[in-house]
C-alpha atoms as a PDB file:
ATOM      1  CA  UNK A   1      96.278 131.168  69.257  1.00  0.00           C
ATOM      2  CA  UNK A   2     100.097 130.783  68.709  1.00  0.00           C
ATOM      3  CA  UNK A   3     102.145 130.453  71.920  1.00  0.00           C
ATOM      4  CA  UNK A   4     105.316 132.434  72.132  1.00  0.00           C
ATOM      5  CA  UNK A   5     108.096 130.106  71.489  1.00  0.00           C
ATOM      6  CA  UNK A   6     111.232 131.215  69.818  1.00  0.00           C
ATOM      7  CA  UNK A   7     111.682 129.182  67.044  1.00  0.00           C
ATOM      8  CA  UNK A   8     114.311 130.182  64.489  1.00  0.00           C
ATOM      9  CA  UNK A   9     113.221 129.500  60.998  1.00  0.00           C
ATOM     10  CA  UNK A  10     117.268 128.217  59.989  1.00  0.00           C
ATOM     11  CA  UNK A  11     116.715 125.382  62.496  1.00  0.00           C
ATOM     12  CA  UNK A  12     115.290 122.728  60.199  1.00  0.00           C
ATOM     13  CA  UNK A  13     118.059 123.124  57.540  1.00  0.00           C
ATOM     14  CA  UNK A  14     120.843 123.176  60.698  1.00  0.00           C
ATOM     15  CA  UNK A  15     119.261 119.869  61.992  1.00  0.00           C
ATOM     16  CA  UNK A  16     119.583 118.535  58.462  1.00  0.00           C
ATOM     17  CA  UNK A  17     122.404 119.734  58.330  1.00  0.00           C
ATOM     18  CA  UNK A  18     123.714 118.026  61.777  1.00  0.00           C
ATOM     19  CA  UNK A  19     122.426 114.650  60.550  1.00  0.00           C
ATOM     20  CA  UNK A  20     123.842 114.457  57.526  1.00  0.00           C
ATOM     21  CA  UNK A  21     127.763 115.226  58.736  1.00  0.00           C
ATOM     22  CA  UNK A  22     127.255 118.620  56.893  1.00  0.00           C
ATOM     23  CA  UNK A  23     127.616 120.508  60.300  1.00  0.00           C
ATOM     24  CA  UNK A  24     129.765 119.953  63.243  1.00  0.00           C
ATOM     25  CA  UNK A  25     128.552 120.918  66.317  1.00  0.00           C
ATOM     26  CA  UNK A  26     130.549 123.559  68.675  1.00  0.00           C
ATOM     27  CA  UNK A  27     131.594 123.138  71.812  1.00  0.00           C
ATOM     28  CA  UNK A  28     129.018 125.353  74.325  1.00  0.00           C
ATOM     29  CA  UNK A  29     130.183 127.969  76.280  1.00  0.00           C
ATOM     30  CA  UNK A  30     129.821 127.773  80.356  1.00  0.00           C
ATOM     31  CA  UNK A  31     127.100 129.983  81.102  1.00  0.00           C
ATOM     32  CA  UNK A  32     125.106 131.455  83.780  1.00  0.00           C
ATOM     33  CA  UNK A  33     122.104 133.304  84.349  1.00  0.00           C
ATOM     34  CA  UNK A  34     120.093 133.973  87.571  1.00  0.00           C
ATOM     35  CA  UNK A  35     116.557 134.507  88.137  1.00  0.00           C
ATOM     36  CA  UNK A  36     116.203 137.475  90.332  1.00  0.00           C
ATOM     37  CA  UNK A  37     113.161 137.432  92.516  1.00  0.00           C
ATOM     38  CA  UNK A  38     111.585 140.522  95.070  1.00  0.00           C
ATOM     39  CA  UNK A  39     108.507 140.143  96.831  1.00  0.00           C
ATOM     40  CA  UNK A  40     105.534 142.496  96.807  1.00  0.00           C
ATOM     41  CA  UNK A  41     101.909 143.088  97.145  1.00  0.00           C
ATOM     42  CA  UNK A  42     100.088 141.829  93.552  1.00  0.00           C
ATOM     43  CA  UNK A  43      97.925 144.879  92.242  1.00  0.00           C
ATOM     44  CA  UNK A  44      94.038 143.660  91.898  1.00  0.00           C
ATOM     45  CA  UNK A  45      93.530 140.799  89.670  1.00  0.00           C
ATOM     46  CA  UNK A  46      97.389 139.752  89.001  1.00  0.00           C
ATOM     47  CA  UNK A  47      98.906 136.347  89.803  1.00  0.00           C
ATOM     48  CA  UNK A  48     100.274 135.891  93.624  1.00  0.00           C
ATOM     49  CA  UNK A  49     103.712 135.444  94.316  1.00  0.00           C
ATOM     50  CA  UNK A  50     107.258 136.911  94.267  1.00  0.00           C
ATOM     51  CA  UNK A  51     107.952 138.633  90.787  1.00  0.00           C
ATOM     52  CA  UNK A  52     111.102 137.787  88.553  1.00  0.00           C
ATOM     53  CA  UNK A  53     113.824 140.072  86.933  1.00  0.00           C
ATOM     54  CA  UNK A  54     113.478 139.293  83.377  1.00  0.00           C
ATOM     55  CA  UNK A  55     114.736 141.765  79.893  1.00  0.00           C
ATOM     56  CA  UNK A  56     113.822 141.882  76.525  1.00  0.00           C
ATOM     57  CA  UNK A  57     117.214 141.067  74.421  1.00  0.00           C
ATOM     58  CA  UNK A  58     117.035 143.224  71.508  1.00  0.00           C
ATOM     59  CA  UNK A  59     115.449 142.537  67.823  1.00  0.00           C
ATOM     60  CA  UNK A  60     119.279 143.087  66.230  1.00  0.00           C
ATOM     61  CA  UNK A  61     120.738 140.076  68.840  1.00  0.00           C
ATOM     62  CA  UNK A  62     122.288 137.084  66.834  1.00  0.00           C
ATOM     63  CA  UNK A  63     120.759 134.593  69.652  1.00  0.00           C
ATOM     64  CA  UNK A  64     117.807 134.743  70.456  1.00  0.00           C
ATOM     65  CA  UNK A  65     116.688 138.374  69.949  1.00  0.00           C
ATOM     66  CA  UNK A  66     113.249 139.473  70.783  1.00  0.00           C
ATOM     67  CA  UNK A  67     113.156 137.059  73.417  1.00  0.00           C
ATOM     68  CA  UNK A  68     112.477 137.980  77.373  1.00  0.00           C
ATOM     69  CA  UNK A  69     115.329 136.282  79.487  1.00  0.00           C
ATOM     70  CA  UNK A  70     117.210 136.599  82.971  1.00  0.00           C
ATOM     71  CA  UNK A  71     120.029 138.363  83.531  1.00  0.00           C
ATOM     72  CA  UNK A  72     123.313 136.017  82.380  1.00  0.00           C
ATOM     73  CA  UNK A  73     126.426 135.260  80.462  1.00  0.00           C
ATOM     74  CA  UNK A  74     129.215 133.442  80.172  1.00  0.00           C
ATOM     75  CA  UNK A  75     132.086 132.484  82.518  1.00  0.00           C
ATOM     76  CA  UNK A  76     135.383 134.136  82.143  1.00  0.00           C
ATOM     77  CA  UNK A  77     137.857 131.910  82.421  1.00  0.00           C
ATOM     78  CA  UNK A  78     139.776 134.259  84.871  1.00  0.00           C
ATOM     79  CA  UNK A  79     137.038 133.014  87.440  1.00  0.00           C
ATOM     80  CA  UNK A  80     138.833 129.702  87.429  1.00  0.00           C
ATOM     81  CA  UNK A  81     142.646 129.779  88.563  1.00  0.00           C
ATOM     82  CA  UNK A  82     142.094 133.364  91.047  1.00  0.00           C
ATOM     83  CA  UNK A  83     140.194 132.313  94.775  1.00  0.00           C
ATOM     84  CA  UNK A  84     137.662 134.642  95.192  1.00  0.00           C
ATOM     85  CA  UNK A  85     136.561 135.687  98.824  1.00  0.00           C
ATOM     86  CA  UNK A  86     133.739 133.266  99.833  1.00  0.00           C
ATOM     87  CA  UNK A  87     130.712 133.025 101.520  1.00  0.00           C
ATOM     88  CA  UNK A  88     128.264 130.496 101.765  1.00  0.00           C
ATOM     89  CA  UNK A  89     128.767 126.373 100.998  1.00  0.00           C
ATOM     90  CA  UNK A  90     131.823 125.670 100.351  1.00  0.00           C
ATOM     91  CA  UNK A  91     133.154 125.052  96.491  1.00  0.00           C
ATOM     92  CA  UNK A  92     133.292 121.976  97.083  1.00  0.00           C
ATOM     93  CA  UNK A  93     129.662 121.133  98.131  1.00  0.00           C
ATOM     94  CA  UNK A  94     129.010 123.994  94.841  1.00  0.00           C
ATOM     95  CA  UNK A  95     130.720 121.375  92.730  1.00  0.00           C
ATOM     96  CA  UNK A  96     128.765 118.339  93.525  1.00  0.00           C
ATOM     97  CA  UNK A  97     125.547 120.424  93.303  1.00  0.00           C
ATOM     98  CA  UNK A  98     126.639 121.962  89.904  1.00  0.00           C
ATOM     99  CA  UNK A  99     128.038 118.231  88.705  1.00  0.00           C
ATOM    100  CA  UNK A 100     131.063 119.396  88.020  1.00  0.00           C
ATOM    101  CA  UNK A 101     134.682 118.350  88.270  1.00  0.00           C
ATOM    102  CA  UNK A 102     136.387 120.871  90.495  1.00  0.00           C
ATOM    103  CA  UNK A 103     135.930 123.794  92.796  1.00  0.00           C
ATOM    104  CA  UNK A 104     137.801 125.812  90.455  1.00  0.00           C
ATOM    105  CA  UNK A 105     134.763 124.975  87.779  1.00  0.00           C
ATOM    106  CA  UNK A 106     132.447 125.452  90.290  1.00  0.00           C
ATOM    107  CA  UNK A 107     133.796 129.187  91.440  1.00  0.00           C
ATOM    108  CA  UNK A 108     133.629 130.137  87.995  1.00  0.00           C
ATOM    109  CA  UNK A 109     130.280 129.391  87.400  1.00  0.00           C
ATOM    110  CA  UNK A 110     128.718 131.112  90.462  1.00  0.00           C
ATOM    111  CA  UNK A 111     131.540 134.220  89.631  1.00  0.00           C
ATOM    112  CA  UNK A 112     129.808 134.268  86.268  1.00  0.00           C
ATOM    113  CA  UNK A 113     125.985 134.549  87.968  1.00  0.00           C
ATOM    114  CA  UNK A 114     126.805 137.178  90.388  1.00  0.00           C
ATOM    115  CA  UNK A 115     129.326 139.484  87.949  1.00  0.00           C
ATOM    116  CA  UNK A 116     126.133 138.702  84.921  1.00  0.00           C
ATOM    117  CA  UNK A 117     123.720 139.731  87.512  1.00  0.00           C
ATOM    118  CA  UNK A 118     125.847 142.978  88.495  1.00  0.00           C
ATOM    119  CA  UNK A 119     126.630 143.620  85.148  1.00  0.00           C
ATOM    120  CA  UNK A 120     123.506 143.425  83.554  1.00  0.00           C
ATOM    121  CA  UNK A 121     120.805 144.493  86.447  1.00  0.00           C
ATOM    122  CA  UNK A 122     122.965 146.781  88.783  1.00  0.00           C
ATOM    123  CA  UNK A 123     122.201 143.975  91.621  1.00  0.00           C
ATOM    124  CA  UNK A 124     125.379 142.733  93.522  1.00  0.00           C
ATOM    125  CA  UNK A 125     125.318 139.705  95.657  1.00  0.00           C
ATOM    126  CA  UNK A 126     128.081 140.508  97.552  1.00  0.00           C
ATOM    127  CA  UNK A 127     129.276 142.453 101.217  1.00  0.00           C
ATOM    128  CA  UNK A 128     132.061 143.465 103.246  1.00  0.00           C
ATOM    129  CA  UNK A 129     131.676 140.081 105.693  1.00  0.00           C
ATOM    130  CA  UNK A 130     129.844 136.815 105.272  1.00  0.00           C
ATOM    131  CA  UNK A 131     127.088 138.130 106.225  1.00  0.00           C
ATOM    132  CA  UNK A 132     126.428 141.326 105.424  1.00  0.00           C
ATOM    133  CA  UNK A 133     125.716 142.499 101.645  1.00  0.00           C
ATOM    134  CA  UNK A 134     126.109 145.604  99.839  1.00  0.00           C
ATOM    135  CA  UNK A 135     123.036 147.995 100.152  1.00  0.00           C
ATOM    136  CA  UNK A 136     124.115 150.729  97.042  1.00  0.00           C
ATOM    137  CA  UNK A 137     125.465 149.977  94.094  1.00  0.00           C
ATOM    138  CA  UNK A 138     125.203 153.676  92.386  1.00  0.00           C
ATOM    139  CA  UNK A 139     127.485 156.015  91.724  1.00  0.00           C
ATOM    140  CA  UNK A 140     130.594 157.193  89.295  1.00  0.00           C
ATOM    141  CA  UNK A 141     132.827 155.127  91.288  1.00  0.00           C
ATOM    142  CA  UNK A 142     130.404 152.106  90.388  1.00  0.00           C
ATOM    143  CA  UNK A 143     129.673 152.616  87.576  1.00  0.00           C
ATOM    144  CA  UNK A 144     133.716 152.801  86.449  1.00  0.00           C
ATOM    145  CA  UNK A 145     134.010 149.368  87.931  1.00  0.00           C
ATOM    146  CA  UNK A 146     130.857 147.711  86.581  1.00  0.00           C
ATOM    147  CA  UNK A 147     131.725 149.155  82.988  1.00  0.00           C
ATOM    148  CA  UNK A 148     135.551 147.533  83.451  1.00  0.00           C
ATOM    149  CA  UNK A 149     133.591 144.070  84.102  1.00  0.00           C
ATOM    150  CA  UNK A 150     131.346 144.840  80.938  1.00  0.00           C
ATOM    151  CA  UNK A 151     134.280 145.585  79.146  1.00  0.00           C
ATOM    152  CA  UNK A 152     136.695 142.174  80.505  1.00  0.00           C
ATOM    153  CA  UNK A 153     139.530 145.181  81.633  1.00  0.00           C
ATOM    154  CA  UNK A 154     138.945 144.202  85.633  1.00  0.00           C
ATOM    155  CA  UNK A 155     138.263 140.594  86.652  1.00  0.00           C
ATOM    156  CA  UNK A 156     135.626 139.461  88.801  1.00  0.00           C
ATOM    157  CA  UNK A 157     138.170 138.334  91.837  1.00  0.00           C
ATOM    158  CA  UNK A 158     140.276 142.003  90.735  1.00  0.00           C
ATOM    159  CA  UNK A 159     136.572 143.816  91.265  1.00  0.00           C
ATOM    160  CA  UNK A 160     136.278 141.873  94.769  1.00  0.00           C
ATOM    161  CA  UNK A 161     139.385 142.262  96.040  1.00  0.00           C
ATOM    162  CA  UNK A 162     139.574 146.075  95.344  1.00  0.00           C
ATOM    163  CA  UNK A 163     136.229 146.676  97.325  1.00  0.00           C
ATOM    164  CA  UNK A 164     137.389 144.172  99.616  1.00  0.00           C
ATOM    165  CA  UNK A 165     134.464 142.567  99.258  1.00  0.00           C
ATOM    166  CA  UNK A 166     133.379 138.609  99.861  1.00  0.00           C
ATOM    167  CA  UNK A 167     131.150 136.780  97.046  1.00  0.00           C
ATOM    168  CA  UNK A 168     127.660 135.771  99.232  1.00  0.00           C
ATOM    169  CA  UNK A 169     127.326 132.366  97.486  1.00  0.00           C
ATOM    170  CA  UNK A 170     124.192 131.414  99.957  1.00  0.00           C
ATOM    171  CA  UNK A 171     122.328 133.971  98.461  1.00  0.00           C
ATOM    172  CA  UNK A 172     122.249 131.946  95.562  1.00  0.00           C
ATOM    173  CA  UNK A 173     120.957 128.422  94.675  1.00  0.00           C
ATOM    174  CA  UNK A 174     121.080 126.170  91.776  1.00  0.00           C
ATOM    175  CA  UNK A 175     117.860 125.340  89.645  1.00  0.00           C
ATOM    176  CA  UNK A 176     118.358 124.218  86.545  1.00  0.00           C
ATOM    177  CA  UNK A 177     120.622 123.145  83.578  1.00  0.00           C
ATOM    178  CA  UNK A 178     120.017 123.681  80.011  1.00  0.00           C
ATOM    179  CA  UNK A 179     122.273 123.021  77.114  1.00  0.00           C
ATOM    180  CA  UNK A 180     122.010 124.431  73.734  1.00  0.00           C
ATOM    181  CA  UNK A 181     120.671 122.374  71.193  1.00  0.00           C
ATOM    182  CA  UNK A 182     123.853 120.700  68.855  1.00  0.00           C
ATOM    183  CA  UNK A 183     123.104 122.221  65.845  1.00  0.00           C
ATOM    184  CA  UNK A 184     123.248 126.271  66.923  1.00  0.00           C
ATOM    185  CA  UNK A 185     125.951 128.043  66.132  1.00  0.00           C
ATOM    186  CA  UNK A 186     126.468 129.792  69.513  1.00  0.00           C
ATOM    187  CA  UNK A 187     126.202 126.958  72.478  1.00  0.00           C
ATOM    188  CA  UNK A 188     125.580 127.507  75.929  1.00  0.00           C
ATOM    189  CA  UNK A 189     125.959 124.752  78.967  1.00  0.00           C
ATOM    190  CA  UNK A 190     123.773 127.737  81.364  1.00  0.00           C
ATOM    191  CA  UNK A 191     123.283 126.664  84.917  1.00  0.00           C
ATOM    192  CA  UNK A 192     120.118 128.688  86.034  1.00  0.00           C
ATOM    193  CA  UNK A 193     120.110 130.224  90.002  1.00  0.00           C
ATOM    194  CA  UNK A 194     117.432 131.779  91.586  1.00  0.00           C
ATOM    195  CA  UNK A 195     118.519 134.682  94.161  1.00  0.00           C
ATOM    196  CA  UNK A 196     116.379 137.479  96.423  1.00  0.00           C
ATOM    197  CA  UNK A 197     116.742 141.179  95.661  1.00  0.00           C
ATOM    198  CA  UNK A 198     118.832 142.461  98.247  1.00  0.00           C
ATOM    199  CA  UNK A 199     117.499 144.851 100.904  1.00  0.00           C
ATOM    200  CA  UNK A 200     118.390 148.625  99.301  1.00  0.00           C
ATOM    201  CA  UNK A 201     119.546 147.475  96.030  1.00  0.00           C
ATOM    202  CA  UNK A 202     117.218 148.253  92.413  1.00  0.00           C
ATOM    203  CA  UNK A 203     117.770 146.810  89.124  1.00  0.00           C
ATOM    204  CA  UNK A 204     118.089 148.780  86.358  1.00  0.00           C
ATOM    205  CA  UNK A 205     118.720 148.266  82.551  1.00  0.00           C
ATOM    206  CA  UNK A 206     122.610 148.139  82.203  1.00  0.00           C
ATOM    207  CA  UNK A 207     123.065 145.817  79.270  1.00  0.00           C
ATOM    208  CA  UNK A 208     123.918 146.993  75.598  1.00  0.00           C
ATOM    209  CA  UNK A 209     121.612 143.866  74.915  1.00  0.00           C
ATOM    210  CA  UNK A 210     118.560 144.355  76.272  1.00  0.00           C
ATOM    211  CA  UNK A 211     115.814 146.948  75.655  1.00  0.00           C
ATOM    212  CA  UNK A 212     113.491 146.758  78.081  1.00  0.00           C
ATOM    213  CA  UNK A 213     113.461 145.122  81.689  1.00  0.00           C
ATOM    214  CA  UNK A 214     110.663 144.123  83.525  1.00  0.00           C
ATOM    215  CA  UNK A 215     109.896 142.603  87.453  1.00  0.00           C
ATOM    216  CA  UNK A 216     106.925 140.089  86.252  1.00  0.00           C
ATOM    217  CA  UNK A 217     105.139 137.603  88.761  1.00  0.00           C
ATOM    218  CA  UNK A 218     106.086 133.826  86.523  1.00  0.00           C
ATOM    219  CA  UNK A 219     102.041 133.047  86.361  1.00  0.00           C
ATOM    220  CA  UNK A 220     101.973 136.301  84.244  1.00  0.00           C
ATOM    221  CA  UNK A 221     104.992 136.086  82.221  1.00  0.00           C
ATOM    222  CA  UNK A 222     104.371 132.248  81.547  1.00  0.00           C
ATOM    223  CA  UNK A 223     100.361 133.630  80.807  1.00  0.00           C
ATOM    224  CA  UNK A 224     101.571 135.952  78.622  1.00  0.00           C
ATOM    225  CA  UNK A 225     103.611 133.464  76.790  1.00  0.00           C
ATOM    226  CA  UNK A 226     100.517 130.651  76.550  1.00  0.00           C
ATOM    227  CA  UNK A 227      98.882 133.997  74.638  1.00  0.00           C
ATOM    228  CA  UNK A 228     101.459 134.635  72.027  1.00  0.00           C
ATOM    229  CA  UNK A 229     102.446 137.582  73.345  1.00  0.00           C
ATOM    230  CA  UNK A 230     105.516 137.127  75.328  1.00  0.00           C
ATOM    231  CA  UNK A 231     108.480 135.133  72.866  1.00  0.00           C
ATOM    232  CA  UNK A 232     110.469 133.511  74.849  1.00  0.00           C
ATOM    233  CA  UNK A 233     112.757 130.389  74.753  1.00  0.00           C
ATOM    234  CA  UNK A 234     112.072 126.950  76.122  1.00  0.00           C
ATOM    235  CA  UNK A 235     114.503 126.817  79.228  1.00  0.00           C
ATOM    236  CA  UNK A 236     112.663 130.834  80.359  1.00  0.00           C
ATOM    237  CA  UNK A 237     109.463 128.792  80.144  1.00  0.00           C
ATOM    238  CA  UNK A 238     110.252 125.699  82.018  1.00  0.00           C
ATOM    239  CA  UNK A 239     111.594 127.893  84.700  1.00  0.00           C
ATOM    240  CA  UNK A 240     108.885 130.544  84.957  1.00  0.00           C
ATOM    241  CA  UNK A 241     106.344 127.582  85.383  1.00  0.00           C
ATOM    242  CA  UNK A 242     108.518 125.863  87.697  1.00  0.00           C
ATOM    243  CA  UNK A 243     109.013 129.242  90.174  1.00  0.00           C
ATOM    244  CA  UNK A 244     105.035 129.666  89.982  1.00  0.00           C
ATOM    245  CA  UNK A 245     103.714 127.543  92.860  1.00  0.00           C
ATOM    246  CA  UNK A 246     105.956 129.494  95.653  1.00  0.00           C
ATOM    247  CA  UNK A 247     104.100 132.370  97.089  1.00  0.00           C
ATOM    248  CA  UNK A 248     107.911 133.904  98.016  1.00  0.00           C
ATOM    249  CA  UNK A 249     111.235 134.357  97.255  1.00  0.00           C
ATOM    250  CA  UNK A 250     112.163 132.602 100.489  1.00  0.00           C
ATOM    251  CA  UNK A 251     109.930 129.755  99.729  1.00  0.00           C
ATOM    252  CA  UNK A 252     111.142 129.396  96.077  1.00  0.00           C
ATOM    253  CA  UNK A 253     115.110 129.503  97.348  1.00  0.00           C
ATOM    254  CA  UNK A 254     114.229 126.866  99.764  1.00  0.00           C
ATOM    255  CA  UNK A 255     112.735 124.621  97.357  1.00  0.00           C
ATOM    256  CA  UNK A 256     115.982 124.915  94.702  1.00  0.00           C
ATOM    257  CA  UNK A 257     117.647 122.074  96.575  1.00  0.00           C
ATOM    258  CA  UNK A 258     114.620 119.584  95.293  1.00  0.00           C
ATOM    259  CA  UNK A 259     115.318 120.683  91.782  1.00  0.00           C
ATOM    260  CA  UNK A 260     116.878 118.536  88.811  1.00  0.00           C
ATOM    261  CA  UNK A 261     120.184 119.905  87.947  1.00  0.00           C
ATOM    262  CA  UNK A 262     120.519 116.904  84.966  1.00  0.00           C
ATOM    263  CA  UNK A 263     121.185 118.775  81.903  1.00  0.00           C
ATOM    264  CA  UNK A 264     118.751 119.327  79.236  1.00  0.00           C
ATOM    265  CA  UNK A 265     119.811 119.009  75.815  1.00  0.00           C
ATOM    266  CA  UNK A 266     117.122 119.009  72.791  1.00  0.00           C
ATOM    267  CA  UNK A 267     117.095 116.033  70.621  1.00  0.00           C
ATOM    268  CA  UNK A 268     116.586 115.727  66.909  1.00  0.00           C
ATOM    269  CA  UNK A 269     114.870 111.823  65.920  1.00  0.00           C
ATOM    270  CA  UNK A 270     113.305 110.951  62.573  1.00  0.00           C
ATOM    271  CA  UNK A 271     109.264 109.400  62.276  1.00  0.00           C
ATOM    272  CA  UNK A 272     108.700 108.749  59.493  1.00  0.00           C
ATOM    273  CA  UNK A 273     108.332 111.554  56.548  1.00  0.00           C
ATOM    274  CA  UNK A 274     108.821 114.144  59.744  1.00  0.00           C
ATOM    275  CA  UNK A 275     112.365 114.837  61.713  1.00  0.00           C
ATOM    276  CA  UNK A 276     111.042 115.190  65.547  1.00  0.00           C
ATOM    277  CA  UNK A 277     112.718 118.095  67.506  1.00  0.00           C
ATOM    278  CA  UNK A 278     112.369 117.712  71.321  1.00  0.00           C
ATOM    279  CA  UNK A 279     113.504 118.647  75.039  1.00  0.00           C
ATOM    280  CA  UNK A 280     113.475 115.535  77.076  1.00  0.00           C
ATOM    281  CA  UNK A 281     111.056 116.132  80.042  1.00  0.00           C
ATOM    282  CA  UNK A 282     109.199 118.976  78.165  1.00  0.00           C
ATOM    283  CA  UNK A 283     107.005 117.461  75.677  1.00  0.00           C
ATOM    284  CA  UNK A 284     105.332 121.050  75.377  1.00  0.00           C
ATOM    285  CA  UNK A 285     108.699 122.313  73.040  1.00  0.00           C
ATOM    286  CA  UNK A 286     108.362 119.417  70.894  1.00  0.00           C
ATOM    287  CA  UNK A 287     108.143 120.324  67.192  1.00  0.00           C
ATOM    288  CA  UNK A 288     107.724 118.231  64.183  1.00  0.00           C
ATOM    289  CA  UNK A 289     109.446 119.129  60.935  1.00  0.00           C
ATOM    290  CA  UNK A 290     108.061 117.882  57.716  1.00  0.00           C
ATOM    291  CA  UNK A 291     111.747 116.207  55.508  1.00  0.00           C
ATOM    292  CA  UNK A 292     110.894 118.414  53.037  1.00  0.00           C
ATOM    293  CA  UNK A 293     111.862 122.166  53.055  1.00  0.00           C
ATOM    294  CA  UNK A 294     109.103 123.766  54.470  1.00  0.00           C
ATOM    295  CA  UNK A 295     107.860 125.555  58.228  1.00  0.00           C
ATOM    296  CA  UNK A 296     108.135 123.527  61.019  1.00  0.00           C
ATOM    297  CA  UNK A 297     104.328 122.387  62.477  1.00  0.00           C
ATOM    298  CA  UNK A 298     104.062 121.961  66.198  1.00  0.00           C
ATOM    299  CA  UNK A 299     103.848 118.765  68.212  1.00  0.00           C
ATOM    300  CA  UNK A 300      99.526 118.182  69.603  1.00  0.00           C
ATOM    301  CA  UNK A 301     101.070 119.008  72.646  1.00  0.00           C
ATOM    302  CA  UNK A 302     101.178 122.633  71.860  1.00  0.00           C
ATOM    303  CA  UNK A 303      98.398 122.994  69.974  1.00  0.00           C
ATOM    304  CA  UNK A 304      99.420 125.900  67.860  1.00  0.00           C
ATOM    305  CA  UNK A 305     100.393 126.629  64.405  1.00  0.00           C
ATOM    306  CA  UNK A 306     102.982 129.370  64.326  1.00  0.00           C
ATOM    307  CA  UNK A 307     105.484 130.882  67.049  1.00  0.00           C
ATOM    308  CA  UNK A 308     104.556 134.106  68.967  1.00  0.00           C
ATOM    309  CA  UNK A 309     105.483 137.215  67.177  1.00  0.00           C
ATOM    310  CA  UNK A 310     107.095 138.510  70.716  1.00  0.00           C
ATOM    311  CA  UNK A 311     104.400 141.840  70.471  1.00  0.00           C
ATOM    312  CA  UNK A 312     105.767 144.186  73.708  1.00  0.00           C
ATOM    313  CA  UNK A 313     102.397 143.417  75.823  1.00  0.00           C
ATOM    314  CA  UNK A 314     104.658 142.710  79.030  1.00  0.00           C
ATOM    315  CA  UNK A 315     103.358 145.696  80.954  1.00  0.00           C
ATOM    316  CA  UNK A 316      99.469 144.410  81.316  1.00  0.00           C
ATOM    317  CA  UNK A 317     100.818 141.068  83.330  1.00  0.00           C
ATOM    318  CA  UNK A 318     103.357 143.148  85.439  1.00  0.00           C
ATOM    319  CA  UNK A 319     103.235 144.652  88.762  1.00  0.00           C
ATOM    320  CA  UNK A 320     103.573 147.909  87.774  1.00  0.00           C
ATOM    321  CA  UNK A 321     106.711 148.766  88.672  1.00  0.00           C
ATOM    322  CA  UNK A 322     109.151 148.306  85.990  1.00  0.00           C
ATOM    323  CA  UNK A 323     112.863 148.695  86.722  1.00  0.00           C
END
């Protein structure tokens, strides 16, 4: 059976493409997404451990549509020159741990995961003091705010500053780095975060992008993918299967500090009659394309034939309470 790997069928003839000087690669955005995790009691025969925030980006999406994700987007470069009020490690330990240059880089990024996160699930990791967070995010007045976010009219530090609130940057914690492949037309450089659902707060589906959200322990979601049943792309997977030997939130937030942070960028080789599409470190997304025109044929490592047709079978591996 066909796992669910999102697999675009223009990729060959961009690679191609890419090789032969016929396509110049883009510059990727900064991006960030956050994988939003809440602890619970698994219902009878489900996987054990804290369940993820994940939503279904809808069919008519240019990137990546169809495909279950985390909650993210890309940084606004008003996140950059504007301190924000700060909690947590300072931007300069942020910047070493994200690899990049400055502190004003660094803000931006995290800005980007917290306003995606609020933006997109209704959760804001955020309070009054540095220690203290937010417990209700509902309401007109919210919702007026939120919506200017959505809509670029307020900026993140603007948003703050008018609830006079302080960003809780300890709440969050780096995991992983993935880089769109060269030869898409929309690129992403996406640091991933993992974060706890605050006490009192609830998701809910707020993006114009998604149509469905789910909270999904990662041994289901990444079971549901093995099946062909879940389509999802190769940085959800490595994450899902990373976050599913930590029985909590706590324990997987703890852990983030162990985790790579070296970017990973796909790489296009040629063997022979076949041009060899792969993630270094993640031999399971490798894909062999014949030179020819033709569909691409997965690597033995996968052992399939086809992508998963992303069927909507999410509810049977969650824990029954959908946001």
């Amino acid at each position: 059976m066909s796992n669910g790997q999102w697999y675009p069928p223009e990729w060959p003839a961009r690679i191609r493409a890419l090789a032969s000087g016929e396509l110049t690669a883009v510059t990727p955005r900064r991006a960030a997404t956050v994988m939003l995790l809440r602890d619970g009691t698994p219902a009878p025969g489900a996987a054990a451990g804290p369940s993820v925030h994940m939503l279904r980006r809808r069919t008519t999406m240019a990137f990546a549509g169809g495909a279950y994700a985390y909650p993210g987007g890309g940084v606004d470069p008003r996140d950059d020159d504007h301190l924000v009020g700060w909690a947590g490690p300072s931007l300069e330990t942020w910047a070493v741990r994200l690899g990049v240059a400055t502190a004003a880089e660094a803000q931006a990024v995290v800005c980007a995961a917290v306003r995606e996160t609020y933006e997109e699930a209704g959760v804001l990791l955020a309070g009054p003091t540095a220690d203290t967070v937010v417990s209700d995010t509902t309401g007109e007045d919210w919702e007026a705010d939120r919506q200017a976010l959505v809509d670029r009219e307020l900026s993140f530090a603007g948003f703050l500053d008018r609830r006079g609130l302080v960003l809780r940057s300890d709440l969050l914690a780096a995991w992983a780095r993935w880089i769109t492949p060269a030869f898409e037309p929309r690129r992403y450089d996406t640091w991933f975060f993992v974060a706890a659902l605050p006490e009192g707060q609830r998701t809910r589906n707020a993006s114009t992008e998604a149509d469905r959200t789910v909270w999904i322990r990662p041994g289901d979601a990444i079971d549901g993918y093995d099946k062909g049943e879940l389509l999802m792309m190769p940085p959800t997977v490595a994450t899902l299967r990373a976050l599913r030997p930590y029985g909590t939130a706590a324990e997987a937030l703890k852990a983030a500090d162990s985790q790579n942070l070296a970017p990973v960028l796909a790489e296009a080789r040629m063997e022979g009659d076949e041009l060899v599409l792969s993630w270094p470190g993640h031999d399971e997304f490798t894909k062999h394309i014949p030179t020819a025109d033709g569909p691409a044929s997965p690597s033995p490592a996968d052992g399939t034939d086809s992508v998963g047709d992303g069927r909507d079978s999410v509810a049977d591996g969650t824990d029954g309470n959908p946001s």
